[in-house]
C-alpha atoms as a PDB file:
ATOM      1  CA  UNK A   1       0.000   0.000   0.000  1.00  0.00           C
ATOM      2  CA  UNK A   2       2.814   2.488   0.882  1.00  0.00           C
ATOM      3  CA  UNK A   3       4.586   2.126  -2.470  1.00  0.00           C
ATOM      4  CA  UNK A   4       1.127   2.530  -4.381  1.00  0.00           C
ATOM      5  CA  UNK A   5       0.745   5.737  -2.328  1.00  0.00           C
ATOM      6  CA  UNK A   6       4.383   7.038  -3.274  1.00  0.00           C
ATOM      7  CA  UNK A   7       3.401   5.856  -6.837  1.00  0.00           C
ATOM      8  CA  UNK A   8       0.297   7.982  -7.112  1.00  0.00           C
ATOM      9  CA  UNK A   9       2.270  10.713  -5.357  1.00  0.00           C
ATOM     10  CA  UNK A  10       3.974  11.446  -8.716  1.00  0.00           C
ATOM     11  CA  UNK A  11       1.720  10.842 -10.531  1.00  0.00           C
ATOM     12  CA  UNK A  12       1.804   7.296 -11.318  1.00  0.00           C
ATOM     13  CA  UNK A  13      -1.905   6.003 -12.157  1.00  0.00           C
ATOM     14  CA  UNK A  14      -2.437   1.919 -12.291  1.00  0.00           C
ATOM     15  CA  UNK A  15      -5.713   0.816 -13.716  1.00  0.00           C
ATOM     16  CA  UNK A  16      -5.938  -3.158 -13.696  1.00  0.00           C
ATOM     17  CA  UNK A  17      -6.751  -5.369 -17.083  1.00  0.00           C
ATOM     18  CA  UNK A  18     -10.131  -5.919 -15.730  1.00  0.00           C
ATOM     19  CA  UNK A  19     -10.916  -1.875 -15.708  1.00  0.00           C
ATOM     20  CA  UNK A  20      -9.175  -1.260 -18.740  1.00  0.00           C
ATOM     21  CA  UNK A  21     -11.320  -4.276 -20.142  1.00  0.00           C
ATOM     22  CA  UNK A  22     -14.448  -2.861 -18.619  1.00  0.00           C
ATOM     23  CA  UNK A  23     -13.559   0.751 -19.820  1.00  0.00           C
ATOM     24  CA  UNK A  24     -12.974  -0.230 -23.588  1.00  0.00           C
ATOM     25  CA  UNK A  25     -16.638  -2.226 -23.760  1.00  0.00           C
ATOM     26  CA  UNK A  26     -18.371   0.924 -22.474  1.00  0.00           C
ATOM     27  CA  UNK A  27     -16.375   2.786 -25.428  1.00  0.00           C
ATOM     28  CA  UNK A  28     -17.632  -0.134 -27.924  1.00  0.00           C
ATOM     29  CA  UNK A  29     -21.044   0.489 -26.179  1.00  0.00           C
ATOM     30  CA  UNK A  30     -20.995   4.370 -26.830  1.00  0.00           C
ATOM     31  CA  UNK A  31     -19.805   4.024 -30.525  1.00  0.00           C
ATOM     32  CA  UNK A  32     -22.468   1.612 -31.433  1.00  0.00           C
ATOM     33  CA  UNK A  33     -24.934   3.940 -29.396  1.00  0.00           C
ATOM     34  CA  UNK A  34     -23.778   6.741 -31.527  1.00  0.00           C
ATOM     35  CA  UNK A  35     -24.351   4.784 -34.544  1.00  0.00           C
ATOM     36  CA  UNK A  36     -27.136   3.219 -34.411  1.00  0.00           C
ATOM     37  CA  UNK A  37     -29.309   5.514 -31.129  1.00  0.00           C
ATOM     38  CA  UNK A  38     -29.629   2.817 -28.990  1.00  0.00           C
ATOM     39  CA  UNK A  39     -28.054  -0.023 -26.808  1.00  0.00           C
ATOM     40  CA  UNK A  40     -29.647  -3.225 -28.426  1.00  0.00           C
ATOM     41  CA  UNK A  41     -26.653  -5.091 -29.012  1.00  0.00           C
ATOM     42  CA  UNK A  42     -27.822  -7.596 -30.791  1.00  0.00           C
ATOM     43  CA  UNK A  43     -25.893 -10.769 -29.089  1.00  0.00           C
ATOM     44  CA  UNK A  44     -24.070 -12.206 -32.354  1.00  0.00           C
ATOM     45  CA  UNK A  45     -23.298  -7.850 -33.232  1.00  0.00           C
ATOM     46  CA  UNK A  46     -19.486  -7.644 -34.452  1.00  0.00           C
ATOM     47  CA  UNK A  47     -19.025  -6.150 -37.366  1.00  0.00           C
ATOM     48  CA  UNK A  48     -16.432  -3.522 -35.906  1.00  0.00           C
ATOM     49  CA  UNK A  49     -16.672  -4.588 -32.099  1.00  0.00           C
ATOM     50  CA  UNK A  50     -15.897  -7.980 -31.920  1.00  0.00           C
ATOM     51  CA  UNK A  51     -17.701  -9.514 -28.703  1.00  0.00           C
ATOM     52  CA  UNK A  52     -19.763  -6.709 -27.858  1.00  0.00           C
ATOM     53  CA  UNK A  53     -23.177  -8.179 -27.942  1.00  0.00           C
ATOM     54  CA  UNK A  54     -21.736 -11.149 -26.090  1.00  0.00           C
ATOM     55  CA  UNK A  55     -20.371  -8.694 -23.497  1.00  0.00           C
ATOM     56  CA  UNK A  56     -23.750  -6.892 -23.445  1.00  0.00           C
ATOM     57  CA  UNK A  57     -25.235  -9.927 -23.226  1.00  0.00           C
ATOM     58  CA  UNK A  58     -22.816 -10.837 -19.635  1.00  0.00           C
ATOM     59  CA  UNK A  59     -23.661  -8.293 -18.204  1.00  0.00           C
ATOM     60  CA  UNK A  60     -27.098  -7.910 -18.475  1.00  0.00           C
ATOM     61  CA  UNK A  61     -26.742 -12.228 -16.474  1.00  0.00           C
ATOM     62  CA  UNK A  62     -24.514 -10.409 -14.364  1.00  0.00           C
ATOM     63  CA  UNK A  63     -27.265  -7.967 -13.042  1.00  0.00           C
ATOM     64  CA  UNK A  64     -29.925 -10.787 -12.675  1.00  0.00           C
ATOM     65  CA  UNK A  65     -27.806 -12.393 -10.418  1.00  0.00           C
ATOM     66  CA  UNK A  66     -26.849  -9.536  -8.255  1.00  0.00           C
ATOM     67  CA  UNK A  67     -30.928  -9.262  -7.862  1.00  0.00           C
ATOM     68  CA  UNK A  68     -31.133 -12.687  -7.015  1.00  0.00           C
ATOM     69  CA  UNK A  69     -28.523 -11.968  -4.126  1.00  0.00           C
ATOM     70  CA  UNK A  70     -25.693 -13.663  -6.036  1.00  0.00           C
ATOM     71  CA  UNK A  71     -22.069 -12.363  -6.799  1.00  0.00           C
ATOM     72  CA  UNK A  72     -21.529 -10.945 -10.202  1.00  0.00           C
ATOM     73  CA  UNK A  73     -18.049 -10.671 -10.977  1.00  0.00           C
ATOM     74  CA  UNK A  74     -16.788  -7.305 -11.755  1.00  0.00           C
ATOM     75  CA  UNK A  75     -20.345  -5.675 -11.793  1.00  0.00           C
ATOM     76  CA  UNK A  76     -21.085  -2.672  -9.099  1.00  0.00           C
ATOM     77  CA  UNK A  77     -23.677  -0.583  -8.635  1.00  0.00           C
ATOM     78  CA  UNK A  78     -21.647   1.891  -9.941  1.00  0.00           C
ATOM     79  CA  UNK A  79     -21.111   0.644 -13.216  1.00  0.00           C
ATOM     80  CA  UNK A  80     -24.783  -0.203 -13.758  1.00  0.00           C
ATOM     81  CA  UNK A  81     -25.268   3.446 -12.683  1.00  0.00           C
ATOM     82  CA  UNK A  82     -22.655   4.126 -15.951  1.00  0.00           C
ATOM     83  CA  UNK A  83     -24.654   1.861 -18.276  1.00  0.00           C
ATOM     84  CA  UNK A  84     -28.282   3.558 -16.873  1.00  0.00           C
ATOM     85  CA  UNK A  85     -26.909   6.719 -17.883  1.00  0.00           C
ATOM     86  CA  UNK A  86     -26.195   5.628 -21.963  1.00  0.00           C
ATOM     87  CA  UNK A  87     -29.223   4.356 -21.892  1.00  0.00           C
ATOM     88  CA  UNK A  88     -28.216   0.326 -21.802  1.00  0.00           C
ATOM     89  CA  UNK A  89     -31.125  -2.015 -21.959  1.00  0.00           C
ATOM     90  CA  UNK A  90     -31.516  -4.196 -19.288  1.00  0.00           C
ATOM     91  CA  UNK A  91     -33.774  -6.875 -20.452  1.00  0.00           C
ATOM     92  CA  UNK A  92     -35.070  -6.765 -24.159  1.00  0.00           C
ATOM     93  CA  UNK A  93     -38.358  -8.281 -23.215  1.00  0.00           C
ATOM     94  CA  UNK A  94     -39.468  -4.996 -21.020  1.00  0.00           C
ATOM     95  CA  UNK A  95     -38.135  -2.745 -23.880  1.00  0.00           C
ATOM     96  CA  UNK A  96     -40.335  -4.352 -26.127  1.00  0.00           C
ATOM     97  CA  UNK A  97     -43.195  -4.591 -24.321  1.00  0.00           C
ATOM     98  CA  UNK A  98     -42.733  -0.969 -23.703  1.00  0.00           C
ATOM     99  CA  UNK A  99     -42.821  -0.075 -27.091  1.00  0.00           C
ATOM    100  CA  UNK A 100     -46.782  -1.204 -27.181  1.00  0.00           C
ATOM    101  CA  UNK A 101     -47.206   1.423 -23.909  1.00  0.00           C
END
């Protein structure tokens, strides 16, 4: 911890594969936003972001099982706060439905 503190005391920053991993996916998630004015990734989606609508379609598992009271790894409340705010679609079936409204 003490070398991590003299670290960021000059400015060092460390961000782990896992947030640089998470960080480039939201960028994917924007661009495709931007291009097509929503977040439906469709699951099998890669012409220029391989994986995406696989990743997409993690995450969204990921969130059912923190409602169920389970761990999901690498998903915080934070970073579904950061998807709510692009507008990410949480479960295709509501959208849908919602559409009819």
């Amino acid at each position: 911890p003490h070398r991590i503190e003299q670290l960021e005391s000059i400015g060092f920053e460390s961000t782990s594969q896992a947030e640089e991993s998470w960080r480039d996916r939201v960028e994917s998630l924007q661009r495709y936003r931007d291009k097509h004015g929503d977040c439906l990734v469709p699951a099998s989606y890669g012409p220029n972001e391989p994986g995406l609508g696989q990743w997409v379609s993690s995450v969204r598992k990921g969130r059912n099982k923190l409602k169920r009271g389970e761990t999901a790894y690498g998903l915080t409340e934070e970073r579904i706060m950061e998807l709510d705010e692009l507008g990410f679609v949480w479960s295709c079936r509501e959208h849908d439905m919602s559409r009819w409204e």
